[in-house]
Structures are given as structure tokens and as C-alpha cells.
C-alpha atoms as a PDB file:
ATOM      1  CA  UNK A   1      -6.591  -3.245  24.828  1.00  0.00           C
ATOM      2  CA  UNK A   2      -4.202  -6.307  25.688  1.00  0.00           C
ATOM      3  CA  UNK A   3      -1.951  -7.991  24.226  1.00  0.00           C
ATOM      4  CA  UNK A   4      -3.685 -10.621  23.688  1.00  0.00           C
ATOM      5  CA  UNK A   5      -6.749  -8.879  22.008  1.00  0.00           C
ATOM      6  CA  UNK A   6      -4.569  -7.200  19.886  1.00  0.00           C
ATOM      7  CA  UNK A   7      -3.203 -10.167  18.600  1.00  0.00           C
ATOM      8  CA  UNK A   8      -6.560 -11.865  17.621  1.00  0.00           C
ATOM      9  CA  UNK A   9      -7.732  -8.491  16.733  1.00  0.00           C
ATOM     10  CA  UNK A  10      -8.553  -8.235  12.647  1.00  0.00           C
ATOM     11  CA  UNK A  11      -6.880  -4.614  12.688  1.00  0.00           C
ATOM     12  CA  UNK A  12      -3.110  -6.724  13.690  1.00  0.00           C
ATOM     13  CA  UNK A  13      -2.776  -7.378  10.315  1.00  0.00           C
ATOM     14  CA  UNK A  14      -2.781  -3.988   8.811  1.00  0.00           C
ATOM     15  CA  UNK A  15       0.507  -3.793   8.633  1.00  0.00           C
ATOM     16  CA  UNK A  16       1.048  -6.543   6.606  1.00  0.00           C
ATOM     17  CA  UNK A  17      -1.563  -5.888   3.830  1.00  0.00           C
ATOM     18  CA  UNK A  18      -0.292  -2.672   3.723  1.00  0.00           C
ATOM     19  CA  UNK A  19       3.187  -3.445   3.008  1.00  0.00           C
ATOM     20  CA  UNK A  20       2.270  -6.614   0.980  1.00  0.00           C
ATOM     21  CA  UNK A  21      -0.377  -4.408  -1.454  1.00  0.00           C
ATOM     22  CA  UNK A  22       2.940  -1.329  -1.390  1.00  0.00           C
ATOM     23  CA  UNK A  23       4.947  -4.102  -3.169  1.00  0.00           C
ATOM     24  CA  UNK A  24       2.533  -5.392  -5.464  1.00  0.00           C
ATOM     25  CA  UNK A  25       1.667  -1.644  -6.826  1.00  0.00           C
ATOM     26  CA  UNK A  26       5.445  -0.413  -6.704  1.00  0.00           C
ATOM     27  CA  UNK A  27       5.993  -4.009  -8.807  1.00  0.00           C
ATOM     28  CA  UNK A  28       3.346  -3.714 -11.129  1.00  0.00           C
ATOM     29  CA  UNK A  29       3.753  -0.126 -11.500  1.00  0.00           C
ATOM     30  CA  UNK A  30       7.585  -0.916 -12.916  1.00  0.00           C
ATOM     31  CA  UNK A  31       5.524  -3.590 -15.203  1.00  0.00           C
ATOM     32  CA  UNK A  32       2.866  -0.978 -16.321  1.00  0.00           C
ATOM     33  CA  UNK A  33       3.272  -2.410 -19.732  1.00  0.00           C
ATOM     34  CA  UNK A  34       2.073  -5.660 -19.218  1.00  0.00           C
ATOM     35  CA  UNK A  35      -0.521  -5.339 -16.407  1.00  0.00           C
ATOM     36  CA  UNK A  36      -1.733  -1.958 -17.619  1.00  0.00           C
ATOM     37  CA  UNK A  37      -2.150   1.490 -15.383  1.00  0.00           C
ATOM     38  CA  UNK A  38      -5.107   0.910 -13.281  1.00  0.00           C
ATOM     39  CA  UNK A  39      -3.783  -2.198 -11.230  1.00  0.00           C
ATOM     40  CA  UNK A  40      -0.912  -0.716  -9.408  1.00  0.00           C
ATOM     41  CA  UNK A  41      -2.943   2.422  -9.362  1.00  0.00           C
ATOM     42  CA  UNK A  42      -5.427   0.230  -7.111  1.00  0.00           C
ATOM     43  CA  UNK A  43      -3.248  -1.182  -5.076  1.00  0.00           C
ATOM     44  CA  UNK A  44      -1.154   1.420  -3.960  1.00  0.00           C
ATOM     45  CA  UNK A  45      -4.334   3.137  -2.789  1.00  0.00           C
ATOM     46  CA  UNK A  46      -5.029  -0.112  -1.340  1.00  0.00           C
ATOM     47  CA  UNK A  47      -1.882   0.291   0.810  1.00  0.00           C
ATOM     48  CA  UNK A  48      -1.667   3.747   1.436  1.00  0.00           C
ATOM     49  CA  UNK A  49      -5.855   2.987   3.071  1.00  0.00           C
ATOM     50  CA  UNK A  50      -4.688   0.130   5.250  1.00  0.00           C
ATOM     51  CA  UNK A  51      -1.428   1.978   6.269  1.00  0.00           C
ATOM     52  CA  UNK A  52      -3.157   4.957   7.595  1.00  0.00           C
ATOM     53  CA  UNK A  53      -5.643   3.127   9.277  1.00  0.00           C
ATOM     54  CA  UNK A  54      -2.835   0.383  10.946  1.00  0.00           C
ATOM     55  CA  UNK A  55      -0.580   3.822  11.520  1.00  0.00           C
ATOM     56  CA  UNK A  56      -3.832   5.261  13.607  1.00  0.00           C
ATOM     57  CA  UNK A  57      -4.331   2.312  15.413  1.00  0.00           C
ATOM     58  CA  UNK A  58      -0.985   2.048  15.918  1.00  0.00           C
ATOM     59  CA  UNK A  59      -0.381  -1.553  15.403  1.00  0.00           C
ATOM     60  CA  UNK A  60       2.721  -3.175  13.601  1.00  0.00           C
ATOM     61  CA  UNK A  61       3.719   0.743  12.827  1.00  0.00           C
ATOM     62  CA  UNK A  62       7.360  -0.431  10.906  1.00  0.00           C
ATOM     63  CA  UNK A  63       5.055  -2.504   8.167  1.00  0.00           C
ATOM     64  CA  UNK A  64       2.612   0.317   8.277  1.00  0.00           C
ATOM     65  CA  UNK A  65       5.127   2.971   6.927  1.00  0.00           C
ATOM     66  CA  UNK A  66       6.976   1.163   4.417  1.00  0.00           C
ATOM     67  CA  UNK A  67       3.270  -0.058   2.826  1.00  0.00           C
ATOM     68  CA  UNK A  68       2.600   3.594   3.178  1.00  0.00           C
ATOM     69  CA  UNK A  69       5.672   5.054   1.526  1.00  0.00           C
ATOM     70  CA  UNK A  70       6.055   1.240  -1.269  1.00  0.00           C
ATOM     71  CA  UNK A  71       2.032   2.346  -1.845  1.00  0.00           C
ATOM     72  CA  UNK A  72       2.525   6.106  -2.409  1.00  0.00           C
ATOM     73  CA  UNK A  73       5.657   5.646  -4.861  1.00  0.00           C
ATOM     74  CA  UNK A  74       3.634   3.182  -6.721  1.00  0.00           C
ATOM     75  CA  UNK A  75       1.317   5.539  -7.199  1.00  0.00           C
ATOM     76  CA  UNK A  76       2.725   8.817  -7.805  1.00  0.00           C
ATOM     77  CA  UNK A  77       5.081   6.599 -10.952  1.00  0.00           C
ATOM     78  CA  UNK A  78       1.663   6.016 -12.267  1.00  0.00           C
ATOM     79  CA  UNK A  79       0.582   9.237 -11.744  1.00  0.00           C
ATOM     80  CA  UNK A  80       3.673  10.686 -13.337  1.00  0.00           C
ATOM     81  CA  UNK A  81       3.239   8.147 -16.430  1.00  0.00           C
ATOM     82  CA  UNK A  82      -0.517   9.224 -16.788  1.00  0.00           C
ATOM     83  CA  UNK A  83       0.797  13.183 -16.829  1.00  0.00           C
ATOM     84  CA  UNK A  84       3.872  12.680 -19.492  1.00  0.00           C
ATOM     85  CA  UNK A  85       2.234  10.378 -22.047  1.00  0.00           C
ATOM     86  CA  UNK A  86      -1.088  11.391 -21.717  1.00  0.00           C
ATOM     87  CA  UNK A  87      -2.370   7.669 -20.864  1.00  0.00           C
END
């Protein structure tokens, strides 16, 4: 593929909705009191989907990891909520 394809390409921006949806969940998952525990619980499995698939097409790989890794906190604090108080 070219660069020029890649730009225009729908899978370019990957990357970004990864690491956009990582900081939303790792957010809302520090506000689990007022947004309750299935929203960040969504969106970090949101992010952690679209970094995978950006990290396998290997586009905009940077933005890919730290959606992966802001994703995958958010949702192992809701996890770890959800297994100490019994949500």
C-alpha cells in the first residue's frame, strides 16, 4: 500500500480512536461513581478492539499502544472494583 492510500485509508485512524476511547474509559473509570461501571467498561474494550486491529495493520503504532495499555487499565480498575465490592 502507499502512502497515499494509507492516508485516505479508514484503518489510518485507528490509532486515534484507540487512544481517544483509552482516555475516556481510564477517565470515566476514575469517575465510576457518577457515570456508573458499564461505560468505561465499554470503552476500554472499545480501545483495546481498535488498538489491536491498528497494531496489526500497523498504522500510527505509538497511538495504538497507549489506547491499548489507557484501554486495558481502564478496564482491569473496573474489573478490580466489580471483584472487591461485589458491584
Amino acid at each position: 500500500m502507499t502512502a497515499p492510500e494509507q492516508a485516505d485509508s479508514p484503518a489510518s485512524l485507528y490509532g486515534i480512536a484507540s487512544l481517544v476511547l483509552g482516555l475516556m474509559a481510564l477517565l470515566t473509570a476514575v469517575l465510576v461513581n457518577y457515570v456508573g461501571i458499564a461505560f468505561p467498561l465499554l470503552l476500554g474494550c472499545l480501545a483495546v478492539t481498535f488498538a489491536v486491529l491498528g497494531l496489526t495493520k500497523r498504522l500510527s503504532r505509538g497511538r495504538c499502544i497507549v489506547g491499548l495499555v489507557t484501554g486495558g487499565f481502564g478496564v482491569l480498575y473496573c474489573a478490580f472494583l466489580l471483584a472487591t465490592f461485589g458491584g
